[in-house]
C-alpha atoms as a PDB file:
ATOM      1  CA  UNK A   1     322.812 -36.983 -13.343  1.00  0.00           C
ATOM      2  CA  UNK A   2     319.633 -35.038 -13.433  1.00  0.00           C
ATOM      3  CA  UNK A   3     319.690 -31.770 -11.929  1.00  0.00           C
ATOM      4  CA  UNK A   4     316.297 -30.842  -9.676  1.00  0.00           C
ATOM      5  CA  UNK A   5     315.290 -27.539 -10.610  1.00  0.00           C
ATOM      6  CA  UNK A   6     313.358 -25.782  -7.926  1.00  0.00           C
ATOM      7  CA  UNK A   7     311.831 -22.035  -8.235  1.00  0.00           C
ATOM      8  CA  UNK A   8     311.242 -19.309  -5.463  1.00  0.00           C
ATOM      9  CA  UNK A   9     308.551 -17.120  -6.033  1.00  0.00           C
ATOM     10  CA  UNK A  10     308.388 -14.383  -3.196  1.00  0.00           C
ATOM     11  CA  UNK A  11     308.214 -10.568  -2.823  1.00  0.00           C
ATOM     12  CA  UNK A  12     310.924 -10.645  -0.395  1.00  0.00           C
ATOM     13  CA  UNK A  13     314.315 -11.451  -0.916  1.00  0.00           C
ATOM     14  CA  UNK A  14     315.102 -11.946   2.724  1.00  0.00           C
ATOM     15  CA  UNK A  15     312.075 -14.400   2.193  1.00  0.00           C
ATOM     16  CA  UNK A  16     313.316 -16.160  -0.988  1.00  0.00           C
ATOM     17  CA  UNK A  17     317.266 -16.423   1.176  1.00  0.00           C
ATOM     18  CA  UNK A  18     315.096 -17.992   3.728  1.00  0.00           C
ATOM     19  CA  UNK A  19     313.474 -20.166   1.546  1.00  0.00           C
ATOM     20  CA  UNK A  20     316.999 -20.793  -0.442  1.00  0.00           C
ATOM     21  CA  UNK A  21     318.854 -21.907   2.498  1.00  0.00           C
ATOM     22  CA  UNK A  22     316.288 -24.672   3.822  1.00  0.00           C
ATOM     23  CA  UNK A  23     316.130 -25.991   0.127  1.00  0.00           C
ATOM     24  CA  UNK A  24     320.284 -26.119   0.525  1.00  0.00           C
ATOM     25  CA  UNK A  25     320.144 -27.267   4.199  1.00  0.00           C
ATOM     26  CA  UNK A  26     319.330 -30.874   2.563  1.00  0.00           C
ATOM     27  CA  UNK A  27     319.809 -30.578  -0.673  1.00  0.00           C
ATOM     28  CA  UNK A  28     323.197 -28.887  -1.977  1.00  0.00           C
ATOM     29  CA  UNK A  29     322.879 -29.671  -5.261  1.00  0.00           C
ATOM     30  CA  UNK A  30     319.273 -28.520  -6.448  1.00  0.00           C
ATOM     31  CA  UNK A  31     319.373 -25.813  -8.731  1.00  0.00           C
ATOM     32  CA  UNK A  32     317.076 -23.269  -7.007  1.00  0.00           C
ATOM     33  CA  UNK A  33     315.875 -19.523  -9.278  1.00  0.00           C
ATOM     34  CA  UNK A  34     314.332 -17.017  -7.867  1.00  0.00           C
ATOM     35  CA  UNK A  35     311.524 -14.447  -9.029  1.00  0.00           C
ATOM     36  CA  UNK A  36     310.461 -11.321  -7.155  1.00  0.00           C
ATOM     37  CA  UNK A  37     306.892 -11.615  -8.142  1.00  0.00           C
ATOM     38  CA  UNK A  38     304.057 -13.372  -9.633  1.00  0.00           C
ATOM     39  CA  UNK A  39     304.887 -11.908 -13.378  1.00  0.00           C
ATOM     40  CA  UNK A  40     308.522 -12.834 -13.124  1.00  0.00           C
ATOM     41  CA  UNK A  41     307.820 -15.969 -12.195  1.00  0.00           C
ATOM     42  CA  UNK A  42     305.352 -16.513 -15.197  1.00  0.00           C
ATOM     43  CA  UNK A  43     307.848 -15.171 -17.572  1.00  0.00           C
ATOM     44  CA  UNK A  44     310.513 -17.480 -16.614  1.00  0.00           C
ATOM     45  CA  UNK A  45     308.266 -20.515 -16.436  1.00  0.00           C
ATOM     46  CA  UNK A  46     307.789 -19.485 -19.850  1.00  0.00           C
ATOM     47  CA  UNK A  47     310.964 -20.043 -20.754  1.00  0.00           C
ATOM     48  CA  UNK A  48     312.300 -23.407 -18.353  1.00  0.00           C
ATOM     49  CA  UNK A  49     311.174 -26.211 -17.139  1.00  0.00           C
ATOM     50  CA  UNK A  50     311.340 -26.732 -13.150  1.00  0.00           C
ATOM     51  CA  UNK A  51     310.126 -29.482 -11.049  1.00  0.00           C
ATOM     52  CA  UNK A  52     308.780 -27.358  -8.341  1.00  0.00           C
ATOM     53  CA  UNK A  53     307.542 -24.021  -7.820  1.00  0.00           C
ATOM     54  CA  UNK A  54     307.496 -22.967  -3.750  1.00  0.00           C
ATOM     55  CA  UNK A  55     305.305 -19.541  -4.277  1.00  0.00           C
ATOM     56  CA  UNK A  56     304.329 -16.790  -1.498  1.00  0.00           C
ATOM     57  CA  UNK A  57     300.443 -16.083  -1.362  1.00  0.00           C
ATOM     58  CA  UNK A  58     300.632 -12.520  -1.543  1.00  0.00           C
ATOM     59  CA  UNK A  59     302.245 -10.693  -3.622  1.00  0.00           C
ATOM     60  CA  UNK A  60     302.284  -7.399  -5.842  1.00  0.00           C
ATOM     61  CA  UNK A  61     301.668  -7.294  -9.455  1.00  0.00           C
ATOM     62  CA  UNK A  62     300.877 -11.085  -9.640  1.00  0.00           C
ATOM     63  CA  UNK A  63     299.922 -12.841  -6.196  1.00  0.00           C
ATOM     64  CA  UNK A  64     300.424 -16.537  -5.880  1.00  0.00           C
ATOM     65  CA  UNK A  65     296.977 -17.725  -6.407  1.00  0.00           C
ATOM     66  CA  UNK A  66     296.802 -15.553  -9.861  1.00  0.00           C
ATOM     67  CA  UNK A  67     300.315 -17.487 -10.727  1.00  0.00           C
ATOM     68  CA  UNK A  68     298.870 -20.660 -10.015  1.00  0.00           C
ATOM     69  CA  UNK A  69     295.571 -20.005 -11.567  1.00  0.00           C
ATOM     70  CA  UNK A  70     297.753 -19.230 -14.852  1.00  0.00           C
ATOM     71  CA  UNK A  71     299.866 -21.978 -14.753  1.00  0.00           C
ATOM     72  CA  UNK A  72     297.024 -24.302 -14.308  1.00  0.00           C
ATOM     73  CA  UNK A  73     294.808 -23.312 -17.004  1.00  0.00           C
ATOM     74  CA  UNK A  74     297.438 -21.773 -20.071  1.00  0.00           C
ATOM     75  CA  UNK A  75     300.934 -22.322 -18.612  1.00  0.00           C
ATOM     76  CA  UNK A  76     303.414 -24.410 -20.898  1.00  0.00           C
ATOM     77  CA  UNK A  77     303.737 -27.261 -17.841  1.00  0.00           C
ATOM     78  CA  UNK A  78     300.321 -26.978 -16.172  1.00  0.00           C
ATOM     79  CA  UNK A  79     300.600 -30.154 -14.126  1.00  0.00           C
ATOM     80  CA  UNK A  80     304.229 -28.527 -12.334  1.00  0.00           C
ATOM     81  CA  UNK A  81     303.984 -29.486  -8.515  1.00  0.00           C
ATOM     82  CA  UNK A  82     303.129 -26.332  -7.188  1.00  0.00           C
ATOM     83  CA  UNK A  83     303.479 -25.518  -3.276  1.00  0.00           C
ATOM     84  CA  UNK A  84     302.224 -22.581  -2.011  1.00  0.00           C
ATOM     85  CA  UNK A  85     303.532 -20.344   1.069  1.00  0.00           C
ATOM     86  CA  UNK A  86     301.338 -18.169   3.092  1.00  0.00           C
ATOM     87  CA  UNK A  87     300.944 -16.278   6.643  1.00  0.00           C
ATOM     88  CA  UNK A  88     297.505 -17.118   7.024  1.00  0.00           C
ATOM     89  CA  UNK A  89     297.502 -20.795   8.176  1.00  0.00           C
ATOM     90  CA  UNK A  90     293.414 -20.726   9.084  1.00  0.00           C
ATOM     91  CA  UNK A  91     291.266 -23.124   7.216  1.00  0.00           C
ATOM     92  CA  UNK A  92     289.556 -21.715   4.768  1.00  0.00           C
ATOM     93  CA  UNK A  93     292.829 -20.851   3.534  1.00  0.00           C
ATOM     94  CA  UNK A  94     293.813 -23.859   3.802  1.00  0.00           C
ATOM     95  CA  UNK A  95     291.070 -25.111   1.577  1.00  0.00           C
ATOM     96  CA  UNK A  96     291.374 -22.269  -0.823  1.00  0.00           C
ATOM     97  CA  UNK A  97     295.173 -23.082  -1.781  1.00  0.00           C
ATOM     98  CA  UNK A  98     294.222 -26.717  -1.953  1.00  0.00           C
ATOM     99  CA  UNK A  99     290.830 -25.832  -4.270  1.00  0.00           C
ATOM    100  CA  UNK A 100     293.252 -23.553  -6.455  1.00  0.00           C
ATOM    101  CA  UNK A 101     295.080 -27.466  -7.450  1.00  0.00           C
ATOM    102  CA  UNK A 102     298.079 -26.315  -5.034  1.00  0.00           C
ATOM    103  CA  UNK A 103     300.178 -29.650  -4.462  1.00  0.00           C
ATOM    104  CA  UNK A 104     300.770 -28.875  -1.372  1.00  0.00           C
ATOM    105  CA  UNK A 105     301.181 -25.897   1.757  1.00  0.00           C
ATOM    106  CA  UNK A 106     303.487 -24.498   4.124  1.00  0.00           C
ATOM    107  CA  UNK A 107     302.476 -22.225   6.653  1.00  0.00           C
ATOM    108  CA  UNK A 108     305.068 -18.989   7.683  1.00  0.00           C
ATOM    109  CA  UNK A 109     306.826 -18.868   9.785  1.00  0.00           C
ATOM    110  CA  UNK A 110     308.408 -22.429   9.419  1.00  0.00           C
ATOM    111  CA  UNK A 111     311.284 -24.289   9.746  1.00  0.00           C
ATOM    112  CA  UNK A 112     314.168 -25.733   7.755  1.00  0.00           C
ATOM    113  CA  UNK A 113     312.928 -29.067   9.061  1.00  0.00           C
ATOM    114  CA  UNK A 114     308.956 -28.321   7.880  1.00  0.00           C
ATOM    115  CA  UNK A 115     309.970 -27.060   4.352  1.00  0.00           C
ATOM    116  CA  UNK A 116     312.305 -30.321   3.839  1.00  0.00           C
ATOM    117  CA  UNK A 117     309.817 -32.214   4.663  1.00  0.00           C
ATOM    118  CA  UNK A 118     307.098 -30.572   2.057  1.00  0.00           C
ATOM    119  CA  UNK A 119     309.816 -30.727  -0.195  1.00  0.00           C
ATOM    120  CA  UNK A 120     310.922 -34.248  -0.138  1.00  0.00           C
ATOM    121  CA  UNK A 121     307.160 -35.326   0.083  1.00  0.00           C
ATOM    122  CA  UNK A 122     306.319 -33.624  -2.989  1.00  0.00           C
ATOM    123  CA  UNK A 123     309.182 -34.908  -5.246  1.00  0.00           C
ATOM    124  CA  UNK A 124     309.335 -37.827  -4.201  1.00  0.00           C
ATOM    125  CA  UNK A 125     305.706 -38.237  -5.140  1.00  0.00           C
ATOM    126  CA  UNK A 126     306.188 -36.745  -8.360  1.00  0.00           C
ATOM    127  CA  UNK A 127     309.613 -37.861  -9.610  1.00  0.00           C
ATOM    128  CA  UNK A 128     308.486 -41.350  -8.439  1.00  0.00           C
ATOM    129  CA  UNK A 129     311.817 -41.874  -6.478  1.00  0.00           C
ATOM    130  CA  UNK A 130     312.383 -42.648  -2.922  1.00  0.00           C
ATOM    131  CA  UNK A 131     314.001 -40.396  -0.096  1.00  0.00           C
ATOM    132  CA  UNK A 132     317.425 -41.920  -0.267  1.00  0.00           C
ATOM    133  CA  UNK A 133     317.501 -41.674  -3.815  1.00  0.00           C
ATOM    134  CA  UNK A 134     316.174 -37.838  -4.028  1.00  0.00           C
ATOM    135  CA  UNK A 135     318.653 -37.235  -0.827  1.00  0.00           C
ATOM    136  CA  UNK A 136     321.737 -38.749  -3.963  1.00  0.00           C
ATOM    137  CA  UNK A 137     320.606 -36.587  -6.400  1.00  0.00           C
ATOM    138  CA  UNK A 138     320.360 -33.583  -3.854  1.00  0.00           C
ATOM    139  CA  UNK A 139     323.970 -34.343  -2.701  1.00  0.00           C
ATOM    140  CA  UNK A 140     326.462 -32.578  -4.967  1.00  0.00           C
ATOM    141  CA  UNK A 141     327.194 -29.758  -2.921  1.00  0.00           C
ATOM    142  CA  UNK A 142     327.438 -26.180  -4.757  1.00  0.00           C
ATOM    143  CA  UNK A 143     329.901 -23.899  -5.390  1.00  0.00           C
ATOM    144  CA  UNK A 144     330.569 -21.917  -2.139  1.00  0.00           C
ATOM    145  CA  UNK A 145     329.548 -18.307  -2.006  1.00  0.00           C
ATOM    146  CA  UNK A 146     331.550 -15.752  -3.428  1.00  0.00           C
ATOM    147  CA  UNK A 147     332.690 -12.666  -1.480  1.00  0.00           C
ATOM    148  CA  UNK A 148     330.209 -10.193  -1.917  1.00  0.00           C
ATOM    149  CA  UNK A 149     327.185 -12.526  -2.311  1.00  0.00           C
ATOM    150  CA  UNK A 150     323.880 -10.872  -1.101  1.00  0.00           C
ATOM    151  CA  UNK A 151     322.739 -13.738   0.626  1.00  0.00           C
ATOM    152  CA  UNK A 152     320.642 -12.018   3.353  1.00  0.00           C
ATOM    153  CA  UNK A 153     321.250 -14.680   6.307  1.00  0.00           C
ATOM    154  CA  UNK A 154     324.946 -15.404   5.871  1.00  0.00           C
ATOM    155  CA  UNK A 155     325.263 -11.649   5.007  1.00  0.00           C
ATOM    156  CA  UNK A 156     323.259 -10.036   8.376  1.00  0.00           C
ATOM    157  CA  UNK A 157     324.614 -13.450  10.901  1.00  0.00           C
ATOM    158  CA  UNK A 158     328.087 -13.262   9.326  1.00  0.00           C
ATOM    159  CA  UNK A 159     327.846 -17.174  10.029  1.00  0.00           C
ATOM    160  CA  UNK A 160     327.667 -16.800  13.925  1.00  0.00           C
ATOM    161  CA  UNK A 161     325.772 -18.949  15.841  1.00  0.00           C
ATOM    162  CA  UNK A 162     322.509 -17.768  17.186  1.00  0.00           C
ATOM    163  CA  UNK A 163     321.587 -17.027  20.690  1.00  0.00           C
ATOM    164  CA  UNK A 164     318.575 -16.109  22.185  1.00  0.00           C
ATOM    165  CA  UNK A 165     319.142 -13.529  24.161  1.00  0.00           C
ATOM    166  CA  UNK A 166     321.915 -11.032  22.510  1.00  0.00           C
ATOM    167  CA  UNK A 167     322.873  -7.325  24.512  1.00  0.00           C
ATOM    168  CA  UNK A 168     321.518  -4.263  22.470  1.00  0.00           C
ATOM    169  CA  UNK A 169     322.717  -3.920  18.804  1.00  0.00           C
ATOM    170  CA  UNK A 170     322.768   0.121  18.083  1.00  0.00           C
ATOM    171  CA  UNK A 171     321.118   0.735  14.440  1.00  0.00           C
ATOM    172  CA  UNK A 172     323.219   2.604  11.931  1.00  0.00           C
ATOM    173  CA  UNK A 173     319.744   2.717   9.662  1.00  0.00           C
ATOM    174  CA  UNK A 174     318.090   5.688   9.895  1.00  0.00           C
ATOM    175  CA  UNK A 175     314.080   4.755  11.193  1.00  0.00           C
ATOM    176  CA  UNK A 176     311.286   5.961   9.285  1.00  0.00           C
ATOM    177  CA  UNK A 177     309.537   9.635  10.607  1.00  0.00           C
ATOM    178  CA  UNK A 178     306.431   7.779  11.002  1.00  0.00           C
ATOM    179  CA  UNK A 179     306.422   5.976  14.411  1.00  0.00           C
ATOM    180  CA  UNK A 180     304.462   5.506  17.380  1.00  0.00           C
ATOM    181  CA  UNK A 181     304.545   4.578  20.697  1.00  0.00           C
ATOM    182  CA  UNK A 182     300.719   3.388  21.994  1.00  0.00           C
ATOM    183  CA  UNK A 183     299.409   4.971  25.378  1.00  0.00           C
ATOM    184  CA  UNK A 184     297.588   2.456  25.991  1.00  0.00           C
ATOM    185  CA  UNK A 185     298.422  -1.419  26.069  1.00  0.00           C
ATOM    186  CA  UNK A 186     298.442  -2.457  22.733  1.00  0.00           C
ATOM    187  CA  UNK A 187     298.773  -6.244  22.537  1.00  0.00           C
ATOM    188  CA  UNK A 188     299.507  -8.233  19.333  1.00  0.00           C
ATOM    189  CA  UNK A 189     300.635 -11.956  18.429  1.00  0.00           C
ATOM    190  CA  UNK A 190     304.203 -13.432  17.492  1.00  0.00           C
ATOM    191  CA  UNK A 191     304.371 -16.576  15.650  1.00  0.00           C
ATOM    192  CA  UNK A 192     307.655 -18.333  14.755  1.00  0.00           C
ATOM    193  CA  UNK A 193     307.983 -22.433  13.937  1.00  0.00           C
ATOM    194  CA  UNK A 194     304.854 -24.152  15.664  1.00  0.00           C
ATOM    195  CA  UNK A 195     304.857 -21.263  19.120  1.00  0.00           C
ATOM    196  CA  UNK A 196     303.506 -18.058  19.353  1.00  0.00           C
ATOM    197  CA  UNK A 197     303.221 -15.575  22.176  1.00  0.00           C
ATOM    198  CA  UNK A 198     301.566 -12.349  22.876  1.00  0.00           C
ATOM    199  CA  UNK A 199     303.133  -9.182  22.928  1.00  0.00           C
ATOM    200  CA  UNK A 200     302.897  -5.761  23.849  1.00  0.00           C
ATOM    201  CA  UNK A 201     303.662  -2.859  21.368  1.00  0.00           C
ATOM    202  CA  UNK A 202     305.906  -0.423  22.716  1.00  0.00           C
ATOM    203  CA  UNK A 203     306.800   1.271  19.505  1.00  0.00           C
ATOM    204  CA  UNK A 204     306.156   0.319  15.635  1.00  0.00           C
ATOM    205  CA  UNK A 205     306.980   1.825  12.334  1.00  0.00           C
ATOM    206  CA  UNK A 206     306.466   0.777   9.077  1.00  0.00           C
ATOM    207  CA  UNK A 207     309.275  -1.521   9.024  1.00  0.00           C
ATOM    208  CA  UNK A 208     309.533  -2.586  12.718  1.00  0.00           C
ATOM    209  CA  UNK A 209     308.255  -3.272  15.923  1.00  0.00           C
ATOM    210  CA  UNK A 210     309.765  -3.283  19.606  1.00  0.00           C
ATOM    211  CA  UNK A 211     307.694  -5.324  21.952  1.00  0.00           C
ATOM    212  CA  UNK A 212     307.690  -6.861  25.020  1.00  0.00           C
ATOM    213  CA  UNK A 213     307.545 -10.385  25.814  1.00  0.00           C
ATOM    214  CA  UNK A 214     307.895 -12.701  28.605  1.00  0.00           C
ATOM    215  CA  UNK A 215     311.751 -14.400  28.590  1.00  0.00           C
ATOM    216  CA  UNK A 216     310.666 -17.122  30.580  1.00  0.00           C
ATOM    217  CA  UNK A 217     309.688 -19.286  28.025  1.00  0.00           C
ATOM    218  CA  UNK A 218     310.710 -20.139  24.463  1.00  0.00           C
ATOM    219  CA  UNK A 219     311.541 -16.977  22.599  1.00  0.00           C
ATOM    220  CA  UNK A 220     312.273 -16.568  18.751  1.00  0.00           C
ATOM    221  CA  UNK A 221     316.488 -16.497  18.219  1.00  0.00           C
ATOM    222  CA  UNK A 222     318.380 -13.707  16.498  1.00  0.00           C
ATOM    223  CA  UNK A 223     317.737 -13.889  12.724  1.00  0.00           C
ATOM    224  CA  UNK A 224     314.332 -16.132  13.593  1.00  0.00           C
ATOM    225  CA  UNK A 225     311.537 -16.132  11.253  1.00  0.00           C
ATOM    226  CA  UNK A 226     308.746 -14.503  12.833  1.00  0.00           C
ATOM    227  CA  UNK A 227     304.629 -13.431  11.565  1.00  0.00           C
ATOM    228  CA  UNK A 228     303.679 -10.636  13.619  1.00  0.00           C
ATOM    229  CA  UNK A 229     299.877 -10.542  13.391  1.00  0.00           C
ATOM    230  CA  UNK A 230     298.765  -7.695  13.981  1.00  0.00           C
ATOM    231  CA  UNK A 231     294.669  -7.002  14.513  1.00  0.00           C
ATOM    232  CA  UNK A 232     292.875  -3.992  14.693  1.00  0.00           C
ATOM    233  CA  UNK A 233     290.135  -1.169  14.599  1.00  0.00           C
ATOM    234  CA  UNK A 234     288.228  -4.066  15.739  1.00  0.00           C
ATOM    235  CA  UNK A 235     289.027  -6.786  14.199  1.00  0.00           C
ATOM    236  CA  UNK A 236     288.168  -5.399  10.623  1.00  0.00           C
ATOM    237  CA  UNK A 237     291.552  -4.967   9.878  1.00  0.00           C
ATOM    238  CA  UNK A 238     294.061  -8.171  10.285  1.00  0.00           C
ATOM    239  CA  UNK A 239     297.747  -8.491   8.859  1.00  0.00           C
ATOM    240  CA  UNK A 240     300.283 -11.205   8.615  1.00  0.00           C
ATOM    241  CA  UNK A 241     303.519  -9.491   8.645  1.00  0.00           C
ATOM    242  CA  UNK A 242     306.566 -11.337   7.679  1.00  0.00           C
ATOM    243  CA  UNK A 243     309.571 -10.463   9.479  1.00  0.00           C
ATOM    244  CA  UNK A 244     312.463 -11.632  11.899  1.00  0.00           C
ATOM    245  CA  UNK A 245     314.299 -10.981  14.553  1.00  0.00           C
ATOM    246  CA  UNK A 246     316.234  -8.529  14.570  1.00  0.00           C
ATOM    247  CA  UNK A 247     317.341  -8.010  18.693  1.00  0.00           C
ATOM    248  CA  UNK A 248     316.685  -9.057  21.871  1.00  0.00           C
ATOM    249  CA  UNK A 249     317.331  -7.263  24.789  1.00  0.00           C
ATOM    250  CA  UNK A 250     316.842  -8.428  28.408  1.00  0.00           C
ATOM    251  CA  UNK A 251     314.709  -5.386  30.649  1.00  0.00           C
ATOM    252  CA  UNK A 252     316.285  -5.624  33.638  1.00  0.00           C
ATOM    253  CA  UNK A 253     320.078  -5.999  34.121  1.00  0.00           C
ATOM    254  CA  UNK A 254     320.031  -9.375  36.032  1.00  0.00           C
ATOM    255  CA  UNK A 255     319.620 -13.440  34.943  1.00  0.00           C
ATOM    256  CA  UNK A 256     316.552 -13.275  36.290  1.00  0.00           C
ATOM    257  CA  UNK A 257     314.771 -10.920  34.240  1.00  0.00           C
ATOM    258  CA  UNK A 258     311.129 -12.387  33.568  1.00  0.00           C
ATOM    259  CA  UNK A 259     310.505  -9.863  30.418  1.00  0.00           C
ATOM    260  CA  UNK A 260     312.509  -9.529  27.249  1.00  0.00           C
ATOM    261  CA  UNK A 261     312.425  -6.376  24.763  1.00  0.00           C
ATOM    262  CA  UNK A 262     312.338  -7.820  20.802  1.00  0.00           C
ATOM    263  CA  UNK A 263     312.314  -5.764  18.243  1.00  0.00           C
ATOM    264  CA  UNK A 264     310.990  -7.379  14.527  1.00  0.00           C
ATOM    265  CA  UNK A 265     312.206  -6.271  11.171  1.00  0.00           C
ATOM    266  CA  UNK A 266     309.538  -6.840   8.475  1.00  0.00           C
ATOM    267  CA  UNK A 267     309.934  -7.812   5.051  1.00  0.00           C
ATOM    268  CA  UNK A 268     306.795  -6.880   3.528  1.00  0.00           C
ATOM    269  CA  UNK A 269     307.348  -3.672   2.576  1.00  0.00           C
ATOM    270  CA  UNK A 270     306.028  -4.192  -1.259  1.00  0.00           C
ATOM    271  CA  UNK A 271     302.865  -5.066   0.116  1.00  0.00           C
ATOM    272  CA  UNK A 272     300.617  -2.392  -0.001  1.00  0.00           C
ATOM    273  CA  UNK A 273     297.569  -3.996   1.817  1.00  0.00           C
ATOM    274  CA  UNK A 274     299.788  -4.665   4.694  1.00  0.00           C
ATOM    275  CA  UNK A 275     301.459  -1.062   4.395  1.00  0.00           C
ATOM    276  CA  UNK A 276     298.493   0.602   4.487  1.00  0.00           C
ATOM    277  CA  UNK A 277     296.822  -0.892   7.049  1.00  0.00           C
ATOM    278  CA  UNK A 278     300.139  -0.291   9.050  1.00  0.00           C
ATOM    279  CA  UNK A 279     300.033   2.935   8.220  1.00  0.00           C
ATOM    280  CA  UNK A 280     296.628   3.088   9.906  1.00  0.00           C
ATOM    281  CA  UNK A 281     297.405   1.712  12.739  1.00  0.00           C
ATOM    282  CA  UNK A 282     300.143   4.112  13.607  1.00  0.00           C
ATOM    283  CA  UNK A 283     298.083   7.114  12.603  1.00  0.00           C
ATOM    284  CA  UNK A 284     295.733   5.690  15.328  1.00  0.00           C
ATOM    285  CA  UNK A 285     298.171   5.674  17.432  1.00  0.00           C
ATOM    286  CA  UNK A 286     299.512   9.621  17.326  1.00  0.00           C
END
C-alpha cells in the first residue's frame, strides 16, 4: 500500500506539532517530516520524494516563497503540490502565493477542519483518487507516542480537554527583562479560526502578551491557535505574530464577568522582522 508522504516546513516547532496533528487528525497513516527552515527543507527534498509540501511564508535563512521559487525552477520534483501557510491572509498575498505556482493556501490561524480540507483537495487532485479512497490509504493508524515524545500539544495539554475559561496558571518560566505595560490604551487584533476580536494590551514582552478581551462572546480555548496582529508607529509597522493561548483568566470573581484577561505565547521568536519590530514597540512603550 502506498505510503503518502507529506512535509512540514515551518520555523516553529509548536507550529509544525500544530500542523502534524491536523495532518493525523484524518489521516493516521501519512508519513509526515518536518524541516525547521527553508534550507532544510531544500536539502531533504533533495534527497526524497514527497507528495506534498505544507510550507510557512516566513521564515529565516530560506522563507517559503524562496523554497518554492527553488523548487519550481531547479528542484529534482518541480511540479510537487506545494501549499503554502501564511499570517497575512490580505489579497495581494493571496495573489502573490498563487503567482509564485503555490497549489494552494491556508491562512493562520486555522483549523484542523480547514487544513483537512486543503489537504484532501490537493491530493486528491493530484494523486487522481477520490476522498474515500485517500481517507483508506490515510487509515493505518501510527505507532502511538513514546514516553518522552516532544510533541508540543500532547506535551503542554497532557491530553486534557480544553476549556475556555481556565483559573490562573502560575509560570515557572522566568519572563524576559524587557516588558512593558502601555499608559495609554493600546489596542491590537486577535485572530483564531474564522473570528477575531480586539484587544487591549496590558503588558507584552517579546514572547507574550496579556490582554483584555470581552468574555461575552466567543473566545480562543486553552492551547488555541491565535495571530496577534499587532500595528504600529502608525501603521508603518504591521506584524503577524503566531502564537496561542496560553491562559485565561476571568477579571472579576463572579459568572458574570463581561471581560476576560488572555495572555498569548508566541512562537515566532526566530523571526527577526517580527522581533525587532516587537522590540520597538516595547521600547515605545517605557
Amino acid at each position: 500500500m502506498k505510503k503518502i508522504k507529506i512535509l512540514i516546513v515551518d520555523d516553529a516547532s509548536f507550529m509544525r506539532d500544530i500542523v502534524k496533528k491536523g495532518v493525523r487528525s484524518l489521516y493516521p497513516g501519512f508519513v509526515t517530516k518536518e524541516a525547521a527552515d527553508g534550507s532544510q527543507a531544500k536539502s531533504i527534498l533533495g534527497q526524497e520524494d514527497f507528495d506534498l509540501i505544507l510550507c510557512d511564508w516566513e521564515m529565516p535563512k530560506m522563507t517559503g516563497e524562496e523554497l518554492l521559487g527553488w523548487l519550481r525552477s531547479e528542484g529534482p520534483k518541480p511540479n510537487t503540490p506545494f501549499v503554502m501557510i501564511t499570517s497575512r491572509g490580505d489579497k495581494d498575498h493571496v495573489v502573490k502565493a498563487l503567482s509564485l505556482k503555490a497549489n494552494n493556501y491556508i491562512v493562520k490561524p486555522f483549523t484542523n477542519e480547514k487544513l483537512t480540507e486543503v489537504i484532501t483537495r490537493q491530493l486528491t487532485q493530484s494523486l487522481g483518487v477520490k476522498a474515500d479512497e485517500l481517507r483508506r490509504l490515510g487509515a493505518t493508524s501510527t505507532a502511538p507516542m513514546a514516553p518522552g515524545s516532544n510533541d508540543a500539544v500532547s506535551l503542554l495539554t497532557g491530553g486534557a480537554a480544553k476549556s475556555k475559561v481556565s483559573p490562573a496558571v502560575s509560570n515557572s518560566v522566568e519572563e524576559p527583562v524587557k516588558s512593558a505595560r502601555p499608559k495609554e490604551q493600546s489596542i491590537a487584533q486577535l485572530r483564531w479560526k474564522n473570528l477575531k476580536t480586539k484587544c487591549l494590551i496590558k503588558e507584552i514582552t517579546m514572547n507574550s502578551v496579556t490582554a483584555v478581551i470581552r468574555g461575552d462572546n466567543d473566545i480562543p480555548s486553552i492551547m488555541e491557535l491565535v495571530v496577534f496582529d499587532l500595528v504600529s508607529n502608525g501603521g508603518k509597522d504591521i506584524s503577524r505574530i503566531n502564537g496561542y493561548a496560553y491562559q485565561l483568566q476571568a477579571r472579576e470573581a463572579n459568572i458574570e464577568s463581561e471581560f476576560v484577561n488572555i495572555t498569548i505565547r508566541f512562537v515566532d521568536g526566530n523571526d527577526p522582522d517580527k522581533q525587532a519590530h516587537l522590540e520597538r514597540f516595547i521600547t515605545s512603550l517605557e
